[in-house]
Protein backbone atom coordinates (compact mmCIF):
# COMPACT_ATOMS: atom_id res chain seq x y z
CA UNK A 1 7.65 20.34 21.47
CA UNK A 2 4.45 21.56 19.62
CA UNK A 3 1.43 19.91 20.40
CA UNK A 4 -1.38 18.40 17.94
CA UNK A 5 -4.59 17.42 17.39
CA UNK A 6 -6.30 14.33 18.93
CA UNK A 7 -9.32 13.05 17.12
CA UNK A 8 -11.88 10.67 18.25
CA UNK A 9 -13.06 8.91 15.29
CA UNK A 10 -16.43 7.15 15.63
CA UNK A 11 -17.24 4.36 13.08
CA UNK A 12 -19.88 2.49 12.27
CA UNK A 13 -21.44 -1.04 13.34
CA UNK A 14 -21.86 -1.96 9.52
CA UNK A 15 -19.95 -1.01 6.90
CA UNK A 16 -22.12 -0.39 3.61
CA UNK A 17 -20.32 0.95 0.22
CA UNK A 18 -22.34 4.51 0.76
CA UNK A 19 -21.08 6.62 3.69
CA UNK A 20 -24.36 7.46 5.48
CA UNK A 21 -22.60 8.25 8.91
CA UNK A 22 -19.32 9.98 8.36
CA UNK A 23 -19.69 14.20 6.93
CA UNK A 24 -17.26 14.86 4.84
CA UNK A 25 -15.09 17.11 6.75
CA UNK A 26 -14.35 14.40 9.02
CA UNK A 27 -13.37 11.99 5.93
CA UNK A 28 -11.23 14.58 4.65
CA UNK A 29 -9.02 14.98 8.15
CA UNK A 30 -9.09 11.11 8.68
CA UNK A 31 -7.09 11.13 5.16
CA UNK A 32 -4.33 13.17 6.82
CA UNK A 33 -3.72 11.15 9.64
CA UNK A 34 -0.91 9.59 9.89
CA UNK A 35 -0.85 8.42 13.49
CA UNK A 36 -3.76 6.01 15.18
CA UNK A 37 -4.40 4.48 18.48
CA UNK A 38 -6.32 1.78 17.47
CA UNK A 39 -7.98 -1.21 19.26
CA UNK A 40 -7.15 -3.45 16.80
CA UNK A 41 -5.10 -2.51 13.58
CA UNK A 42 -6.61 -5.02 11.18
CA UNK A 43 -10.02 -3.14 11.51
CA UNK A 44 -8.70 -0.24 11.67
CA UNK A 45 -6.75 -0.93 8.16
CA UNK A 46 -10.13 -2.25 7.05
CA UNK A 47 -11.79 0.82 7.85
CA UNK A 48 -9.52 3.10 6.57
CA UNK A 49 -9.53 1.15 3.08
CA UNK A 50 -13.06 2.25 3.45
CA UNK A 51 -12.45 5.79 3.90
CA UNK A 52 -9.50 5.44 0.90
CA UNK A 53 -7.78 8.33 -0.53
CA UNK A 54 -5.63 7.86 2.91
CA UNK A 55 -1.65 8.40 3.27
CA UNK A 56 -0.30 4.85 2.43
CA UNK A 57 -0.66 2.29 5.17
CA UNK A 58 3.34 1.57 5.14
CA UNK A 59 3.28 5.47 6.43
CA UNK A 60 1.13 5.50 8.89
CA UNK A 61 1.90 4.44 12.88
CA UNK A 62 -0.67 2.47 14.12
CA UNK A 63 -0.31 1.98 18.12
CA UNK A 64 -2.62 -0.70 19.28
CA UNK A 65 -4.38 -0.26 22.89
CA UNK A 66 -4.75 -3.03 25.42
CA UNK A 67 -6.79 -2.79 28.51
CA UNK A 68 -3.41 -1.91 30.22
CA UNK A 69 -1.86 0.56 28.17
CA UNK A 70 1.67 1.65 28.74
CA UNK A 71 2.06 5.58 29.59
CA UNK A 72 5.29 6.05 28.64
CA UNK A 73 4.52 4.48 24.56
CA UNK A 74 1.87 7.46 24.55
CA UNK A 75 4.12 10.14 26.19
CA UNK A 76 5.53 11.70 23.54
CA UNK A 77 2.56 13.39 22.20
């Protein structure tokens, strides 16, 4: 098995319409993702709305994390 890429994506407190935070690079990798461990997927969704130009969100895995996280739902990567 081949193994990838994890990112740590920081966001922001605030949202505001400009991006002030982000460089672009990083906007243009977080629009290939397809795969996110998240700590909660409706701001995640929110924040990747922000981002936009992302795959669609019916595409994308989205594997929440809880203060116990399970090994073996993270094992295969």
């Amino acid at each position: 098995m081949s193994k990838g890429n994890l990112y740590l994506i920081p966001t922001s407190l605030g949202k505001t319409p400009e991006n002030n935070a982000l460089p672009e690079y990083t906007l243009s990798i977080i629009r290939k993702l397809d795969v996110f461990a998240v700590e909660n997927i409706q701001s995640a969704v929110k924040f990747l709305r922000w981002v936009g130009d992302t795959i669609p969100e019916y595409n994308i895995d989205f594997y929440p994390l809880t203060k116990k996280p399970r090994t073996r739902r993270f094992s295969h990567f």
